[in-house]
C-alpha atoms as a PDB file:
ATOM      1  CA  UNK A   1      11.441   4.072  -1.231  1.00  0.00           C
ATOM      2  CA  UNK A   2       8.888   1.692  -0.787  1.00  0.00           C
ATOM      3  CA  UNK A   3       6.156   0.511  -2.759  1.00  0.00           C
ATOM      4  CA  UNK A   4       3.566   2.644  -1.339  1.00  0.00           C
ATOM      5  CA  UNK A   5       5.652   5.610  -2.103  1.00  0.00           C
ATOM      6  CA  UNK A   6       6.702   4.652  -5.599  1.00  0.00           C
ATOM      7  CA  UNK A   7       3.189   4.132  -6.536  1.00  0.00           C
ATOM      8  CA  UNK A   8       2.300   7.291  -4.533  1.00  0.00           C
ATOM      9  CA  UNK A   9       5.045   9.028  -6.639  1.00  0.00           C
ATOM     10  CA  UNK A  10       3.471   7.340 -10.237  1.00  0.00           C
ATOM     11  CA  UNK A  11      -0.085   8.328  -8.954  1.00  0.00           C
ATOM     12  CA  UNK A  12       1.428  12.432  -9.191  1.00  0.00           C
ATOM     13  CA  UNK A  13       2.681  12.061 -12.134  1.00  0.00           C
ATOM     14  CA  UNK A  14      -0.360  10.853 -13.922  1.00  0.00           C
ATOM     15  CA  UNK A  15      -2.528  13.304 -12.420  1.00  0.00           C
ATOM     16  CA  UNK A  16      -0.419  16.096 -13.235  1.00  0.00           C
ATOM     17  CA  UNK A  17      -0.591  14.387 -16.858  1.00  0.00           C
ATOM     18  CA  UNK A  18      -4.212  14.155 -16.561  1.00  0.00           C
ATOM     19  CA  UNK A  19      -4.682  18.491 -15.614  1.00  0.00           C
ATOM     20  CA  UNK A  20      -2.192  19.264 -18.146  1.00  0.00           C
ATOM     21  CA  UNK A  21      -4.518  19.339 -21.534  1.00  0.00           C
ATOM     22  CA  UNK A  22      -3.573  23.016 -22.357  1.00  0.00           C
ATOM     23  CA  UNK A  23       0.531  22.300 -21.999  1.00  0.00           C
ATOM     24  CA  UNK A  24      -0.114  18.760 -23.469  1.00  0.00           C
ATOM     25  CA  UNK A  25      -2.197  20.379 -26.579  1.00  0.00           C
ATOM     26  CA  UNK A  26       0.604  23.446 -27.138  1.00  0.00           C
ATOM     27  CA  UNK A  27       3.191  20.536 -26.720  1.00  0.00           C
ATOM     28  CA  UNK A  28       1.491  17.710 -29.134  1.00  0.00           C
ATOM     29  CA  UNK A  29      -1.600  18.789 -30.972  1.00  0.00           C
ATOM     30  CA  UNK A  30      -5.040  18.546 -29.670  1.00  0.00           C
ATOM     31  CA  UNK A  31      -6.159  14.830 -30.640  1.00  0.00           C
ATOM     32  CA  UNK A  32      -2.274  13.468 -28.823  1.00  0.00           C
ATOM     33  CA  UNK A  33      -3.626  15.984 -25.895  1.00  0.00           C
ATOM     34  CA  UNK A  34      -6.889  14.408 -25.704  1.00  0.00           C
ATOM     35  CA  UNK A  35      -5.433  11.029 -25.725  1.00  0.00           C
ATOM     36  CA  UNK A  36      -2.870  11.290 -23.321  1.00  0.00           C
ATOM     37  CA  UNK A  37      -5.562  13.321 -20.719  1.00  0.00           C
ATOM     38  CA  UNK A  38      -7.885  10.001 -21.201  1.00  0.00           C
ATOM     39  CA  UNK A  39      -5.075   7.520 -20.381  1.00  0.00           C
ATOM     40  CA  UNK A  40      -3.622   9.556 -17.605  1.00  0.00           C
ATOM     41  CA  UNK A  41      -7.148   9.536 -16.308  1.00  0.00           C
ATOM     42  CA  UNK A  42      -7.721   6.158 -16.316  1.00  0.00           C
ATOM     43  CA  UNK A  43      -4.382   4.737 -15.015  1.00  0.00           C
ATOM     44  CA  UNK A  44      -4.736   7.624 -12.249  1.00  0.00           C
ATOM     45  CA  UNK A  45      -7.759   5.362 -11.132  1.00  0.00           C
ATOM     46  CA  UNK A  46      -5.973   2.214 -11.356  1.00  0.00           C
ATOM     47  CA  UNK A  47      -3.259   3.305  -9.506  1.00  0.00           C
ATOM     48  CA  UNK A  48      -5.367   5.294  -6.737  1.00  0.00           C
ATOM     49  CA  UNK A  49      -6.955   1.789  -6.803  1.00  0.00           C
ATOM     50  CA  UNK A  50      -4.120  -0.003  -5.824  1.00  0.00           C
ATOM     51  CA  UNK A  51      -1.937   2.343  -3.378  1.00  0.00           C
ATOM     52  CA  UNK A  52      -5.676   1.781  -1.539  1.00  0.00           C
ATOM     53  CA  UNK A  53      -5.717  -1.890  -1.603  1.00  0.00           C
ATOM     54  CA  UNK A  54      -1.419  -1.696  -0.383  1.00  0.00           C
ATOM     55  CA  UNK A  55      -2.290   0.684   2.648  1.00  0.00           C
ATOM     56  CA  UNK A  56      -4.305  -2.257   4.382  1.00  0.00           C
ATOM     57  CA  UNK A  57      -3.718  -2.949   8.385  1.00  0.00           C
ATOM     58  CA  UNK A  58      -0.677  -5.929   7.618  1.00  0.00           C
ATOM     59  CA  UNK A  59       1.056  -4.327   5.039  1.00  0.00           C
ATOM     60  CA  UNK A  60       1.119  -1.113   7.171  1.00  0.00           C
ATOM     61  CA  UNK A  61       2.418  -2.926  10.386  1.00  0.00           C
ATOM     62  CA  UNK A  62       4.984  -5.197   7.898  1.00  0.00           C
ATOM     63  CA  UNK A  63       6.022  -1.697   6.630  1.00  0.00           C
ATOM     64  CA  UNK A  64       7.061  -0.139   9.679  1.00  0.00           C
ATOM     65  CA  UNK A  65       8.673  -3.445  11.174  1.00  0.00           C
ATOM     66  CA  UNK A  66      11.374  -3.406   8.134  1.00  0.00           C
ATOM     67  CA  UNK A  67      12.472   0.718   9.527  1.00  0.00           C
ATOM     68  CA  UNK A  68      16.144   0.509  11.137  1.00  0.00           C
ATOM     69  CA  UNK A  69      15.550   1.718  14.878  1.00  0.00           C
ATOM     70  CA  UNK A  70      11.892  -0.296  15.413  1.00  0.00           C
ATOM     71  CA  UNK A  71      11.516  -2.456  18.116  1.00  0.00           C
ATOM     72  CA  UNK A  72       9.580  -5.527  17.009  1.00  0.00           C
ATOM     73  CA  UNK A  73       6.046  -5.036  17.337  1.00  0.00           C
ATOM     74  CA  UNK A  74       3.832  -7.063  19.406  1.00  0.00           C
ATOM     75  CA  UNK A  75       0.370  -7.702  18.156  1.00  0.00           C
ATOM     76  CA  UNK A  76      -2.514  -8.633  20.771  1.00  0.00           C
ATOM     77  CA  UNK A  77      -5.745 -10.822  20.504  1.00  0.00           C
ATOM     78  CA  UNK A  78      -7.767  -8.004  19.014  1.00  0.00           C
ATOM     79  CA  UNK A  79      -5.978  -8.015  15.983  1.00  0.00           C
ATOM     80  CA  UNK A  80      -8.348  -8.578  12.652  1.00  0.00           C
ATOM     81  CA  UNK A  81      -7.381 -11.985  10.372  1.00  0.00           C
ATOM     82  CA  UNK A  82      -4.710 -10.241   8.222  1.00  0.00           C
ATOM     83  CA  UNK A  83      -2.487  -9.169  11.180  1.00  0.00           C
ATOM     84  CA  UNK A  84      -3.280 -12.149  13.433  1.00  0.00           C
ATOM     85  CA  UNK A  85      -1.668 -13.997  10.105  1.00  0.00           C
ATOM     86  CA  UNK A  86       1.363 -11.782   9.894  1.00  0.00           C
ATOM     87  CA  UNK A  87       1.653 -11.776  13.597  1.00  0.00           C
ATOM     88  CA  UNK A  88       2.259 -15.427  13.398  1.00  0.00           C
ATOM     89  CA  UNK A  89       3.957 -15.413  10.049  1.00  0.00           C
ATOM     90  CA  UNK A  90       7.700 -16.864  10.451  1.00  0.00           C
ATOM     91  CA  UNK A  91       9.087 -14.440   7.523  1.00  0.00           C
ATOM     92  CA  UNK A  92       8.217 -11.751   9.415  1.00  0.00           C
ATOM     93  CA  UNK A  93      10.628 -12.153  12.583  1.00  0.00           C
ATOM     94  CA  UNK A  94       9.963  -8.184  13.792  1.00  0.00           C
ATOM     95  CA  UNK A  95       6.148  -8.839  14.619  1.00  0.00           C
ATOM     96  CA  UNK A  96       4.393 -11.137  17.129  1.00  0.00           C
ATOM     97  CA  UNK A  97       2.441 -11.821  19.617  1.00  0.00           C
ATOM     98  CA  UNK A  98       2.363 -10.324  22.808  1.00  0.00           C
ATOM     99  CA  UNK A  99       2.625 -13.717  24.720  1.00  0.00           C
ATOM    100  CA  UNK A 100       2.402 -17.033  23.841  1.00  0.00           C
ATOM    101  CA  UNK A 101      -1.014 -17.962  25.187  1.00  0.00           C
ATOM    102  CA  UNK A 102      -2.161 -14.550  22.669  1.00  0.00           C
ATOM    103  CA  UNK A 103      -0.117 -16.426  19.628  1.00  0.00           C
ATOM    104  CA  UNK A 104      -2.200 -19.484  19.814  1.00  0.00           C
ATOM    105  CA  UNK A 105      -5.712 -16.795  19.815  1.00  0.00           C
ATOM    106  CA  UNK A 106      -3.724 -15.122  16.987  1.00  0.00           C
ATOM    107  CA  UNK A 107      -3.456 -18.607  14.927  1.00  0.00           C
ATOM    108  CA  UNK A 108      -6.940 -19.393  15.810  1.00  0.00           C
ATOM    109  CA  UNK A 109      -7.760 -16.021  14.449  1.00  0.00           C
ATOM    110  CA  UNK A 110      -5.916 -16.061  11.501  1.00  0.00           C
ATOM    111  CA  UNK A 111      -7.413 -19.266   9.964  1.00  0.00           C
ATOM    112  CA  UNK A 112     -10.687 -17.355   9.987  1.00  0.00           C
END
């Protein structure tokens, strides 16, 4: 699993937390209930929050490089600053540019 998923997988059980006031309240009282339902709430946020912030354009593209069975990927001059930087990135020998001459736009582009 990777992180995406594991915070996918957190972000389910928190909301079920969040829905479950009437099991929670036969389970642990009403003010433990109440509690737990306001917590659950708030870390579902937080952790909506971040699975957003993880699914971003580079960390997508890095994602898929690591699968057994891709090909590297090959990343072109129209690529935003985050992937231009990855493209170029030396610890991340399954992406790159789709020719040299498109490497050196890529560098250019990923210093901003």
């Amino acid at each position: 699993m990777n992180r995406n998923q594991i915070l996918g997988g957190c972000v389910v059980v928190v909301s079920v937390l969040m829905i479950s006031t009437a099991q929670l309240t036969d389970l642990f009282g009403p003010t433990a209930a109440k509690s737990i339902v306001s917590a659950s709430a708030m870390l579902n946020g937080i952790l909506g929050g971040w699975v957003t912030l993880m699914s971003n354009q580079a960390n997508l593209v890095k994602d898929a490089s690591g699968v057994t069975g891709v090909e590297p990927i090959k990343i072109n001059a129209q690529a935003s600053p985050a992937l231009a930087a990855l493209a170029v990135d030396p610890n991340a020998p399954n992406v790159g540019a789709t020719t040299p001459t498109v490497r050196s736009q890529l560098q250019e582009i990923a210093k901003g």
